[in-house]
PDB file of N, CA and C in Angstrom:
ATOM      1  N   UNK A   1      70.538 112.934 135.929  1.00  0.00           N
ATOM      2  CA  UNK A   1      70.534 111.489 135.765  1.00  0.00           C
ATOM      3  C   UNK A   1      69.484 110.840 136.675  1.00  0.00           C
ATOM      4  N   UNK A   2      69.014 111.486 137.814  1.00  0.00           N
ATOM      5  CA  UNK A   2      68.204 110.992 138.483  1.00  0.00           C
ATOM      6  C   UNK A   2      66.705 111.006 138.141  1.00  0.00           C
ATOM      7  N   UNK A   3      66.857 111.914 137.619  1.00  0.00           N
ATOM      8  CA  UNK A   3      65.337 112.806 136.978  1.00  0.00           C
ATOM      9  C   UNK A   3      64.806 111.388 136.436  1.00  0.00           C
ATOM     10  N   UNK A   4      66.297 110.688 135.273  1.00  0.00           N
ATOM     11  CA  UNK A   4      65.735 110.209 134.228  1.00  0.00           C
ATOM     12  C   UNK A   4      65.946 108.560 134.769  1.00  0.00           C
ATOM     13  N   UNK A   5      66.374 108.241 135.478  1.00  0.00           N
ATOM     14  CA  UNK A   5      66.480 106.957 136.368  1.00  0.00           C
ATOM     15  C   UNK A   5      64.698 106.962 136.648  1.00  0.00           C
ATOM     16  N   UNK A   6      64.368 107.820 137.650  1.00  0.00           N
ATOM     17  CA  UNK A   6      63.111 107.962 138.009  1.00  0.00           C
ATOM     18  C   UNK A   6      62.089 107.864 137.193  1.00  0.00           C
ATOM     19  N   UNK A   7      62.120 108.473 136.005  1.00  0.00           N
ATOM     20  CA  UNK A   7      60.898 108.392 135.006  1.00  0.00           C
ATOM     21  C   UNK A   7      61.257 107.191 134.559  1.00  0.00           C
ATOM     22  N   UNK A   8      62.335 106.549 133.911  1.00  0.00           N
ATOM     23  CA  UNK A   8      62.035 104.879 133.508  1.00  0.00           C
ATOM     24  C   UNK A   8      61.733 104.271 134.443  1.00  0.00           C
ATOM     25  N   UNK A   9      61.852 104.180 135.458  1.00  0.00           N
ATOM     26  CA  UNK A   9      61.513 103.335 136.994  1.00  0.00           C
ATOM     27  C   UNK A   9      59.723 103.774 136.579  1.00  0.00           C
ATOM     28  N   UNK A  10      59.472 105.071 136.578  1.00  0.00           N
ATOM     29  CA  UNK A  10      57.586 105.050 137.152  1.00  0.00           C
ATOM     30  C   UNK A  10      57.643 104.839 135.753  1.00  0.00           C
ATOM     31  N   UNK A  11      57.544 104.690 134.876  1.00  0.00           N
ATOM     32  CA  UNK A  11      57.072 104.646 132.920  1.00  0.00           C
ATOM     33  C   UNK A  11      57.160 102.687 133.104  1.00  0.00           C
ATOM     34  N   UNK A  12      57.656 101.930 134.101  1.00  0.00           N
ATOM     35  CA  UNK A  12      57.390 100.606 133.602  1.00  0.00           C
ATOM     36  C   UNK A  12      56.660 100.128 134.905  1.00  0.00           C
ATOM     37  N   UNK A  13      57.019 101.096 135.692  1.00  0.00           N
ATOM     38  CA  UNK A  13      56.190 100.259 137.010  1.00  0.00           C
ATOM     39  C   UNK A  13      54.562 100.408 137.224  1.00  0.00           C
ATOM     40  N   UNK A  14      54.481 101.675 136.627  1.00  0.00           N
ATOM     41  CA  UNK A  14      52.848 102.686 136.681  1.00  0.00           C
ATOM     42  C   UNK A  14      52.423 102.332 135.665  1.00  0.00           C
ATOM     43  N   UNK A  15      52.497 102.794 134.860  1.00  0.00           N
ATOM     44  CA  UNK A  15      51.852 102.448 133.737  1.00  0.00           C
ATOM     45  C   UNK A  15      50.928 100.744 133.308  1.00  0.00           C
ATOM     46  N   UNK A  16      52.036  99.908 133.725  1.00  0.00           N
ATOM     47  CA  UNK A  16      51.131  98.627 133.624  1.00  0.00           C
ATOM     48  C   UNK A  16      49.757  98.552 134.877  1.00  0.00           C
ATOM     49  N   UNK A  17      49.927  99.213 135.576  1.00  0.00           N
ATOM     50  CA  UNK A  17      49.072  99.328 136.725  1.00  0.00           C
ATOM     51  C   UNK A  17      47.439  99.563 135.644  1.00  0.00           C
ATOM     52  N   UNK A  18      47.796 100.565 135.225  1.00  0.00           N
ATOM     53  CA  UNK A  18      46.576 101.341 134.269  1.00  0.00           C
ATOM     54  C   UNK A  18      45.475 100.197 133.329  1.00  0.00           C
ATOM     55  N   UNK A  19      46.756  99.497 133.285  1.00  0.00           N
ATOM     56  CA  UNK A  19      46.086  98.407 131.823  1.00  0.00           C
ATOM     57  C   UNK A  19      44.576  97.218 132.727  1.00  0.00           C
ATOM     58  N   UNK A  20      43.733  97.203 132.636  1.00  0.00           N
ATOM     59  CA  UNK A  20      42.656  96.843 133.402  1.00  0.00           C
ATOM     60  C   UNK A  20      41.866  94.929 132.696  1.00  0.00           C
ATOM     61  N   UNK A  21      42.164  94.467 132.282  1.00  0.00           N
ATOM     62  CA  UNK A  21      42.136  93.212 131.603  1.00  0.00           C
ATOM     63  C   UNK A  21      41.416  92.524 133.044  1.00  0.00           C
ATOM     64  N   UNK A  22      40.338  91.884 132.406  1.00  0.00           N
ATOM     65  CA  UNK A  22      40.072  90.432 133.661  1.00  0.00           C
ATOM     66  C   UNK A  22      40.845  89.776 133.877  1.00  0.00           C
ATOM     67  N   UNK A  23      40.885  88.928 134.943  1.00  0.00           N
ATOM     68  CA  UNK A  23      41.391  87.940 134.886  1.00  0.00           C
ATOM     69  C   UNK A  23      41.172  86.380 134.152  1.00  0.00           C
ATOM     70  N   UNK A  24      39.774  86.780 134.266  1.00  0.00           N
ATOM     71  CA  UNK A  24      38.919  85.295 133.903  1.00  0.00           C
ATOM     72  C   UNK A  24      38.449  85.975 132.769  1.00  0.00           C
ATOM     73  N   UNK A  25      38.135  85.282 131.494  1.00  0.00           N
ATOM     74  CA  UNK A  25      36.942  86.000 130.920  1.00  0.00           C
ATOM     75  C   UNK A  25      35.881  84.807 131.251  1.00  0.00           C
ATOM     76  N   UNK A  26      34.916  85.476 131.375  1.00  0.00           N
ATOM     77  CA  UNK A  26      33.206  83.984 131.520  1.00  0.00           C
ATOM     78  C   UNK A  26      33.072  83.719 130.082  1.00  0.00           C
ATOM     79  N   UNK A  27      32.361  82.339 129.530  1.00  0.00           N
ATOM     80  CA  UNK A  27      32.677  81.793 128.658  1.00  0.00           C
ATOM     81  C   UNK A  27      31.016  81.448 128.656  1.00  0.00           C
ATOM     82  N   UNK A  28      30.212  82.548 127.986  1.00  0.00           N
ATOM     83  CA  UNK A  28      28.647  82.810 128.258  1.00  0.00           C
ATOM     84  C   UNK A  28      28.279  81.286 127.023  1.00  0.00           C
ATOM     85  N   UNK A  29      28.729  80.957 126.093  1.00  0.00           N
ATOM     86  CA  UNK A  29      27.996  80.018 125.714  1.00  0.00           C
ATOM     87  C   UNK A  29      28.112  78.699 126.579  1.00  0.00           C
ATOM     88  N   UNK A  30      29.203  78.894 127.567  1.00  0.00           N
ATOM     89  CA  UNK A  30      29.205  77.210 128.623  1.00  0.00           C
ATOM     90  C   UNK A  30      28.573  77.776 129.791  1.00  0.00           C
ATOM     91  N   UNK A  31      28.096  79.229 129.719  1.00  0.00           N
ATOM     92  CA  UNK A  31      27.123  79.130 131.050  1.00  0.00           C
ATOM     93  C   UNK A  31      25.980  79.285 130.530  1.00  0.00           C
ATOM     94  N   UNK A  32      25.403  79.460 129.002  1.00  0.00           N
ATOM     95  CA  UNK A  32      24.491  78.685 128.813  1.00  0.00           C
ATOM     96  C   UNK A  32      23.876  77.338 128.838  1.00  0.00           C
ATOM     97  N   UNK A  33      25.039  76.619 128.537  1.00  0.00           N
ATOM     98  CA  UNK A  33      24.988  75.109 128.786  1.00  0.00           C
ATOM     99  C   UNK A  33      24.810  74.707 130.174  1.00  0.00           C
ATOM    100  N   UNK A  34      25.256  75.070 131.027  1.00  0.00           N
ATOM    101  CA  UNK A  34      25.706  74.847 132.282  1.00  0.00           C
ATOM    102  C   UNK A  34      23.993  75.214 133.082  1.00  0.00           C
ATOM    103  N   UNK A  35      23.337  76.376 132.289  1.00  0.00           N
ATOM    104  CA  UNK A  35      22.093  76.858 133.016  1.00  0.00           C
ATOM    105  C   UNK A  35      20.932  76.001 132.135  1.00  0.00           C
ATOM    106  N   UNK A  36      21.086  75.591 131.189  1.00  0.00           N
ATOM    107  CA  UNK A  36      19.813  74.797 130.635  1.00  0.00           C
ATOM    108  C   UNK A  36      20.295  73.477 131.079  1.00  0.00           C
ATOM    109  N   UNK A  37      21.413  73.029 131.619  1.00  0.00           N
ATOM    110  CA  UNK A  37      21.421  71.638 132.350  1.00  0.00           C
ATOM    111  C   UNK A  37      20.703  71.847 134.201  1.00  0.00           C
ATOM    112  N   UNK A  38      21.433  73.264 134.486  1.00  0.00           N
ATOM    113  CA  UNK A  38      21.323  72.844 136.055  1.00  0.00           C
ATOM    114  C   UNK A  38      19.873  73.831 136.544  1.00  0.00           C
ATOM    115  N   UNK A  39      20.021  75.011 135.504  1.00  0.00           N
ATOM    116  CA  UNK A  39      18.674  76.051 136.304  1.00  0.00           C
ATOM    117  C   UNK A  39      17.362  75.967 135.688  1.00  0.00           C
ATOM    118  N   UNK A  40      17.522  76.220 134.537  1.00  0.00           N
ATOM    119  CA  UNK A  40      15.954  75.989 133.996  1.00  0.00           C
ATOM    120  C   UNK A  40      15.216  75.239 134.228  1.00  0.00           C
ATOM    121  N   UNK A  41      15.231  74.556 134.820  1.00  0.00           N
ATOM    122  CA  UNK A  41      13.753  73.586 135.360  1.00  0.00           C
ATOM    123  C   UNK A  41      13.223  74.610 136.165  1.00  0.00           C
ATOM    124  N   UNK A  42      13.596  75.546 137.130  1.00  0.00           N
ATOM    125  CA  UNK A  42      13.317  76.521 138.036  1.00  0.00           C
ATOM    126  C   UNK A  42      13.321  78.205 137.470  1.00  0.00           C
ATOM    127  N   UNK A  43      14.015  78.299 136.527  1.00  0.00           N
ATOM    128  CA  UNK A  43      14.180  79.327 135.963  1.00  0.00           C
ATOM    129  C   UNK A  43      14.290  79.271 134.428  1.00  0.00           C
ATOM    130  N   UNK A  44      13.339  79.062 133.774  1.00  0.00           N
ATOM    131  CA  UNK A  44      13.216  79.082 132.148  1.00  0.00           C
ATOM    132  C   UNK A  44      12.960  80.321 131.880  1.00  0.00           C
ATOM    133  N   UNK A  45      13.719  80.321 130.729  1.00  0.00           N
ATOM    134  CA  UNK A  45      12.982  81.884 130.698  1.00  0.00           C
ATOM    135  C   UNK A  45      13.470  82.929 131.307  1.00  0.00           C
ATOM    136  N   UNK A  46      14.278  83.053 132.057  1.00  0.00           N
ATOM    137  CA  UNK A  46      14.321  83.863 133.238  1.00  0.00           C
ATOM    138  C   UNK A  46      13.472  84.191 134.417  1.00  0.00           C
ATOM    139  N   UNK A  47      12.478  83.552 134.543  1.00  0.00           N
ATOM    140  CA  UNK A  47      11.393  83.322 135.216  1.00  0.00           C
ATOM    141  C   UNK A  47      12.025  82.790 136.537  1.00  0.00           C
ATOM    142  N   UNK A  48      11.147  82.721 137.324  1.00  0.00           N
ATOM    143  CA  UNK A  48      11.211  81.872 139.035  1.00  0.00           C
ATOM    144  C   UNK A  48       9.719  80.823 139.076  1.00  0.00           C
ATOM    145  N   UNK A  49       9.783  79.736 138.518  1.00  0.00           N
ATOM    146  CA  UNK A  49       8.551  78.597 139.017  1.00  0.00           C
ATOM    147  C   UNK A  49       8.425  78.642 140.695  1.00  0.00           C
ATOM    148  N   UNK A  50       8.845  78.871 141.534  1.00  0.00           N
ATOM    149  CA  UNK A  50       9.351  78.553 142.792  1.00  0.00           C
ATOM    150  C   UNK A  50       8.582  79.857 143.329  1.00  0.00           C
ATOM    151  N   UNK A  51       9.356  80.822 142.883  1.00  0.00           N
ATOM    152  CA  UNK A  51       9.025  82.251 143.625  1.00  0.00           C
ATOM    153  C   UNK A  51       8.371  83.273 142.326  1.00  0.00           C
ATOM    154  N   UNK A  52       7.456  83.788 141.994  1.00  0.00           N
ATOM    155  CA  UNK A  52       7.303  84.397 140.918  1.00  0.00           C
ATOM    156  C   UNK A  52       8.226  85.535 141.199  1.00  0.00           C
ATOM    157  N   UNK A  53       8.006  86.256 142.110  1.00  0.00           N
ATOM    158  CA  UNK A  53       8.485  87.584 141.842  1.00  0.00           C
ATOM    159  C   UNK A  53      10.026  87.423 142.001  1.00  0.00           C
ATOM    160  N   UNK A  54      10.655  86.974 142.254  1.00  0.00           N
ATOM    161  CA  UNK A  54      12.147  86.705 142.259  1.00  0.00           C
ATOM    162  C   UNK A  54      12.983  85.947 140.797  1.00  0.00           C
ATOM    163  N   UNK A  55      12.542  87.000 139.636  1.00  0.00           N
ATOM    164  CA  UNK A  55      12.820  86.697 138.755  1.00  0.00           C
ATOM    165  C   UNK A  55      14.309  86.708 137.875  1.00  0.00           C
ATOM    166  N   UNK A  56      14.790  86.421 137.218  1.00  0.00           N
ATOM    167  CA  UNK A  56      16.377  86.950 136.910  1.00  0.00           C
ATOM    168  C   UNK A  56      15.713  88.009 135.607  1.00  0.00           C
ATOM    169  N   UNK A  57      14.712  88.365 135.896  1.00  0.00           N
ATOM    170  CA  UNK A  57      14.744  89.743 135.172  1.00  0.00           C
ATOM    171  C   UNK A  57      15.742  90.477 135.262  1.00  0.00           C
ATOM    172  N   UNK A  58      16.139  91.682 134.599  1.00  0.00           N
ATOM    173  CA  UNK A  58      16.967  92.465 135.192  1.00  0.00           C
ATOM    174  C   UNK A  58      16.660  93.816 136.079  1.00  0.00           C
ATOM    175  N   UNK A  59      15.056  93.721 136.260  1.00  0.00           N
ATOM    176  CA  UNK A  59      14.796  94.741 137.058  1.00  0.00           C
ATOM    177  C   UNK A  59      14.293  93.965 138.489  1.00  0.00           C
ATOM    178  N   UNK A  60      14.152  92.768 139.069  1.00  0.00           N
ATOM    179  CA  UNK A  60      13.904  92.058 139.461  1.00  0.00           C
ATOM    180  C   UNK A  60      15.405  91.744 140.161  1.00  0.00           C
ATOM    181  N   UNK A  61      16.587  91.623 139.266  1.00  0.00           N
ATOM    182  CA  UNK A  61      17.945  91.511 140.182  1.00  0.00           C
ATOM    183  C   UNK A  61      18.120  92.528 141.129  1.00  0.00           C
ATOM    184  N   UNK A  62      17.862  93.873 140.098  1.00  0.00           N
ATOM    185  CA  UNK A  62      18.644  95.369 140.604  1.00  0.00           C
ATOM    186  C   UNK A  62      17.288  94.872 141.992  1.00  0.00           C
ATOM    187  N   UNK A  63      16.066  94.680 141.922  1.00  0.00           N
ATOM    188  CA  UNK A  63      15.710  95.188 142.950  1.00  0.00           C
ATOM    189  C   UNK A  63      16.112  94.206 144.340  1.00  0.00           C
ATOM    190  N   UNK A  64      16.338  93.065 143.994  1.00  0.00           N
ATOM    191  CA  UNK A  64      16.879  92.033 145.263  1.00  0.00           C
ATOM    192  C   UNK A  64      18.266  92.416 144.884  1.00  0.00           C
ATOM    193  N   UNK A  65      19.242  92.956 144.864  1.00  0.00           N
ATOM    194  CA  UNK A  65      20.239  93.530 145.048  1.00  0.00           C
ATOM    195  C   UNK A  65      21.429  92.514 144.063  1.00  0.00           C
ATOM    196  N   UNK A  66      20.877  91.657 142.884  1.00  0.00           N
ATOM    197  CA  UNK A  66      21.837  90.196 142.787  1.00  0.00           C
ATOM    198  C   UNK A  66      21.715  90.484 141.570  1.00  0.00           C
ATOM    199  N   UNK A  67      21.841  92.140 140.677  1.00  0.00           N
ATOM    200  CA  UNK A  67      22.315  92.499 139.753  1.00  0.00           C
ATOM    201  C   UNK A  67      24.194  92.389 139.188  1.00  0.00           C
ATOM    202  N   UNK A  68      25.017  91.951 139.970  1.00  0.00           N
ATOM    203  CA  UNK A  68      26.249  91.546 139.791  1.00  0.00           C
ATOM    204  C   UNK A  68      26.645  90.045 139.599  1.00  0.00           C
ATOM    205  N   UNK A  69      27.872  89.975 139.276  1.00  0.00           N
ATOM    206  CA  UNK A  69      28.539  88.718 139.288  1.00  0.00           C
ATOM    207  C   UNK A  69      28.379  88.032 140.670  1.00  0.00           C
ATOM    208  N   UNK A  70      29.244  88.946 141.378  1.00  0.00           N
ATOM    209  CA  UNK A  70      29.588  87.968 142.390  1.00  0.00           C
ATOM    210  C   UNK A  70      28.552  87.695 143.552  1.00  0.00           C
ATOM    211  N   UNK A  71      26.931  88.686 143.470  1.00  0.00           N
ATOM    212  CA  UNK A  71      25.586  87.925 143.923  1.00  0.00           C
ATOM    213  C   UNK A  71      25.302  86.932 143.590  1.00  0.00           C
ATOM    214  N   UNK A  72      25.508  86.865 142.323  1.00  0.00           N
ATOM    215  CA  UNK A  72      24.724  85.638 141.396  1.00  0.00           C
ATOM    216  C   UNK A  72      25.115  85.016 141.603  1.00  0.00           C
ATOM    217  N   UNK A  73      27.258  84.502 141.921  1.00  0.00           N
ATOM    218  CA  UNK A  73      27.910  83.906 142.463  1.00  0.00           C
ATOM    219  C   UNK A  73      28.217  83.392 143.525  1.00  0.00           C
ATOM    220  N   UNK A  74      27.494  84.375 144.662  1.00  0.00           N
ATOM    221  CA  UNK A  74      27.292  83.491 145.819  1.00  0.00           C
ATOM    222  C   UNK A  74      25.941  82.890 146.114  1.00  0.00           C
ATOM    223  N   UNK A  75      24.879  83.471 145.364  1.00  0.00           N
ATOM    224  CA  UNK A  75      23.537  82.761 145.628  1.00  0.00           C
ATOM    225  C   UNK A  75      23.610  81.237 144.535  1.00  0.00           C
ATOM    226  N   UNK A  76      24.504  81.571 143.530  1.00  0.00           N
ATOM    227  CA  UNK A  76      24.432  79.811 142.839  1.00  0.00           C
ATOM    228  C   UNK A  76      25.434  78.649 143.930  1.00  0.00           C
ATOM    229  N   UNK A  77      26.559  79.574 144.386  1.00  0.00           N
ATOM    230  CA  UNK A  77      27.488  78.604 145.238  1.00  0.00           C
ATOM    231  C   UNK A  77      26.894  77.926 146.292  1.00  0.00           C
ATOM    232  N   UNK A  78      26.184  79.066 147.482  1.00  0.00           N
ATOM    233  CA  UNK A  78      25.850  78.876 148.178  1.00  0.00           C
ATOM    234  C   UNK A  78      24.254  78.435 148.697  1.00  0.00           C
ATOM    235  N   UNK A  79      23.494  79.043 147.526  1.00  0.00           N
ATOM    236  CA  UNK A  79      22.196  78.763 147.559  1.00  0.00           C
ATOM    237  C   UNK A  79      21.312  79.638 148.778  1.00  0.00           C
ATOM    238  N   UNK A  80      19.977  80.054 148.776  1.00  0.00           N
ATOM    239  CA  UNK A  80      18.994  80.587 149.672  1.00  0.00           C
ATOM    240  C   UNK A  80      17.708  80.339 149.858  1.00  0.00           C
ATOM    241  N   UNK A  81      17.194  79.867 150.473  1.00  0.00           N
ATOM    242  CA  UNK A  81      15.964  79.674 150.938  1.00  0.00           C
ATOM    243  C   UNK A  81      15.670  78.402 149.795  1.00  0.00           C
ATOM    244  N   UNK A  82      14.344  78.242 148.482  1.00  0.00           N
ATOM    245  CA  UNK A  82      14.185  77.197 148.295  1.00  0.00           C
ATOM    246  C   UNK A  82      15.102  76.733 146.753  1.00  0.00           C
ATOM    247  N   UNK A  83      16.724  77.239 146.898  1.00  0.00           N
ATOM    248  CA  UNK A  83      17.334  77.150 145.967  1.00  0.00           C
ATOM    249  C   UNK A  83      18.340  76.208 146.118  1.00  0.00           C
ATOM    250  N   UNK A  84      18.399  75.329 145.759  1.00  0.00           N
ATOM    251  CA  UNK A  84      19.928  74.550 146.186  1.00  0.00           C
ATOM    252  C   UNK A  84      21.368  75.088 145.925  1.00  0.00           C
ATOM    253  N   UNK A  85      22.191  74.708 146.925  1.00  0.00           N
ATOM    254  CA  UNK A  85      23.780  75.400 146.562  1.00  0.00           C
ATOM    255  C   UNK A  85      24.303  74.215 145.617  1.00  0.00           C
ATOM    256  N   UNK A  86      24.756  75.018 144.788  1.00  0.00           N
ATOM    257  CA  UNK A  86      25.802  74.029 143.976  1.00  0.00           C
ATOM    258  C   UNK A  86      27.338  74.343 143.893  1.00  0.00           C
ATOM    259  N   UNK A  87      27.677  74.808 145.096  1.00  0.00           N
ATOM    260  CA  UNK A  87      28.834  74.242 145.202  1.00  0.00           C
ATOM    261  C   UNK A  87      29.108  72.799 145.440  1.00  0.00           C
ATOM    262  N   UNK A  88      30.294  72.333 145.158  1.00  0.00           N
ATOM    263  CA  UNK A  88      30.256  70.733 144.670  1.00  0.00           C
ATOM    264  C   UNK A  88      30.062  70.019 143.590  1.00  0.00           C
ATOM    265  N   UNK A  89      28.651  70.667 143.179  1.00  0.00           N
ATOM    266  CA  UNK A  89      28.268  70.315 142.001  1.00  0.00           C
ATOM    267  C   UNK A  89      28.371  70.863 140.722  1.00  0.00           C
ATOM    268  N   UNK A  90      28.917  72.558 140.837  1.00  0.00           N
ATOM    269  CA  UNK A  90      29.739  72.925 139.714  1.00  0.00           C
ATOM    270  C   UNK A  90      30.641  73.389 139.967  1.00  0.00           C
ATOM    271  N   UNK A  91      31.847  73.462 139.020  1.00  0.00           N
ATOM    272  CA  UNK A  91      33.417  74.271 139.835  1.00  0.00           C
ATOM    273  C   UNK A  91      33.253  75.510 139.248  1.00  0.00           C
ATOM    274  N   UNK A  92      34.044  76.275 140.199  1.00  0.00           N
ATOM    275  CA  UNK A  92      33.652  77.897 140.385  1.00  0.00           C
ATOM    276  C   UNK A  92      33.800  78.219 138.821  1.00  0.00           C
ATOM    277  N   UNK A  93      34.607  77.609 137.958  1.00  0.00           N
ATOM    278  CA  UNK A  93      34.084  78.131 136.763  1.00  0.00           C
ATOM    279  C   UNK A  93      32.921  78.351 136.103  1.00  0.00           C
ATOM    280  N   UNK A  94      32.348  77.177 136.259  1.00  0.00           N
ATOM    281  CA  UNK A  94      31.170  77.024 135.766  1.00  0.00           C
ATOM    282  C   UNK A  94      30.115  77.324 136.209  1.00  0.00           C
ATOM    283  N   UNK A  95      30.280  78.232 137.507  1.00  0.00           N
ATOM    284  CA  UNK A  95      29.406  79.396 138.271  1.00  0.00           C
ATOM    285  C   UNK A  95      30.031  80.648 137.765  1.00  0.00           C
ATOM    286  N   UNK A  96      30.909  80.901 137.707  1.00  0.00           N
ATOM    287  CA  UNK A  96      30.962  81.839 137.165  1.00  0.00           C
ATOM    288  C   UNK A  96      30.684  82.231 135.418  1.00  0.00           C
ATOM    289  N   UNK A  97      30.798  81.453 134.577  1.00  0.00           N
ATOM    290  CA  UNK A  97      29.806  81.126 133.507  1.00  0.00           C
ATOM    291  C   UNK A  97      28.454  81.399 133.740  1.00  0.00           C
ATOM    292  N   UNK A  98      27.791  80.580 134.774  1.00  0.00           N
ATOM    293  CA  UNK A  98      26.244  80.607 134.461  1.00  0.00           C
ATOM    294  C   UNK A  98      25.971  82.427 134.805  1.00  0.00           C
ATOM    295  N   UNK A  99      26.976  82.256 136.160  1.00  0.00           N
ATOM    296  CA  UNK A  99      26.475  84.030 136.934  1.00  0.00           C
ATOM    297  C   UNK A  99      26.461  84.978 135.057  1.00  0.00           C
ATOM    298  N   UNK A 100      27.886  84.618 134.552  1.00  0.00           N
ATOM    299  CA  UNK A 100      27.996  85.772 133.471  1.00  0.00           C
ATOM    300  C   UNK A 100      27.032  85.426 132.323  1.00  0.00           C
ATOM    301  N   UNK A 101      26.262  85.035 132.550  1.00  0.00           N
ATOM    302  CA  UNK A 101      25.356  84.572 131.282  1.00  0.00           C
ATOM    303  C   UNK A 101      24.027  85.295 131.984  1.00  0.00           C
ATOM    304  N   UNK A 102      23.313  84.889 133.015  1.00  0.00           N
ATOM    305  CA  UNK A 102      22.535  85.106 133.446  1.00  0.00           C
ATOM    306  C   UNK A 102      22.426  86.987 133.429  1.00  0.00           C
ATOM    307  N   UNK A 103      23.395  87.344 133.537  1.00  0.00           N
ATOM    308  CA  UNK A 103      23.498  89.130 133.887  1.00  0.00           C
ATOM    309  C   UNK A 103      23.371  89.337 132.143  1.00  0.00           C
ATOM    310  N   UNK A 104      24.099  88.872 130.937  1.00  0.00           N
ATOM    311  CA  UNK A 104      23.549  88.727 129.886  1.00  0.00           C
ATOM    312  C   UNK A 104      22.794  89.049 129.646  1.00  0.00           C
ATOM    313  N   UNK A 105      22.022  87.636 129.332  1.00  0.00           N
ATOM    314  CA  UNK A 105      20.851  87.553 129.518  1.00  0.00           C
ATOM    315  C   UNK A 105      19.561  88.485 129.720  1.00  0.00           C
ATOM    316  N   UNK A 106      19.635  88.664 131.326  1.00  0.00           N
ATOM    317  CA  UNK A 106      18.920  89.917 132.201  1.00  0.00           C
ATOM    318  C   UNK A 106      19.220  91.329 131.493  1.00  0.00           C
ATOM    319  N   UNK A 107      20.137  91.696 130.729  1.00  0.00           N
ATOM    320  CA  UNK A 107      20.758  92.809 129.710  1.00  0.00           C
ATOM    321  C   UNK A 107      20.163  92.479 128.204  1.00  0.00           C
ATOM    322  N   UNK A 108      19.693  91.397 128.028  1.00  0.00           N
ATOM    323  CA  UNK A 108      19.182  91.588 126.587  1.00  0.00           C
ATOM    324  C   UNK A 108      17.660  90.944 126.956  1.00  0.00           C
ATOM    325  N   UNK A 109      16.909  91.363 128.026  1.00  0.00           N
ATOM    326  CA  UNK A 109      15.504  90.977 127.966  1.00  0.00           C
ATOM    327  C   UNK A 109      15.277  89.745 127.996  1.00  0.00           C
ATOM    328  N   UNK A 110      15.854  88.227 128.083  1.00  0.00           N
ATOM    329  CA  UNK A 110      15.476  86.874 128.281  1.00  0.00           C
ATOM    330  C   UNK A 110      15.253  86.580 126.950  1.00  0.00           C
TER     331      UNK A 110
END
């Protein structure tokens, strides 16, 4: 009886562990919107007007290390050198939108 106490106990407790779902999903057509309102003046294209070589290419992320979400997510929040932070000015959703669009994006060539 214990055997089988034990296996229904780990069969509902383990098992959901396994199941891997986001939490958020990013919502890439409002971080398109969100990036032709707030980035493209600086980044059309995927380009850098500002910095050439600091491009949101995607070989250009991998090589400044801001091939992920949550780079992209702290360099839009927080901002670096001649980039403004927009925290404040967008809510973390809508950074996290632009971040998941931008990696997109950088994945299908601009």
């Amino acid at each position: 009886m214990r055997i089988l106490v034990a296996i229904v106990f780990l069969t509902f407790t383990l098992i959901p562990l396994g199941w891997n779902q986001p939490a958020i999903a990013a919502d890439l057509a409002n971080g398109a919107k969100v990036f032709s309102a707030n980035c493209a003046a600086c980044h059309v294209g995927g380009g850098n007007l500002v910095n050439a070589a600091k491009t949101l290419k995607k070989e250009a992320l991998e090589q400044y290390q801001m091939a992920s979400i949550d780079a992209i997510t702290t360099q839009v929040t927080n901002g670096k050198a001649a980039m403004p932070a927009f925290k404040g000015r967008l809510t973390s959703a809508q950074i996290a939108d632009v971040a998941a669009y931008v990696l997109d994006q950088a994945e299908k060539g601009w």
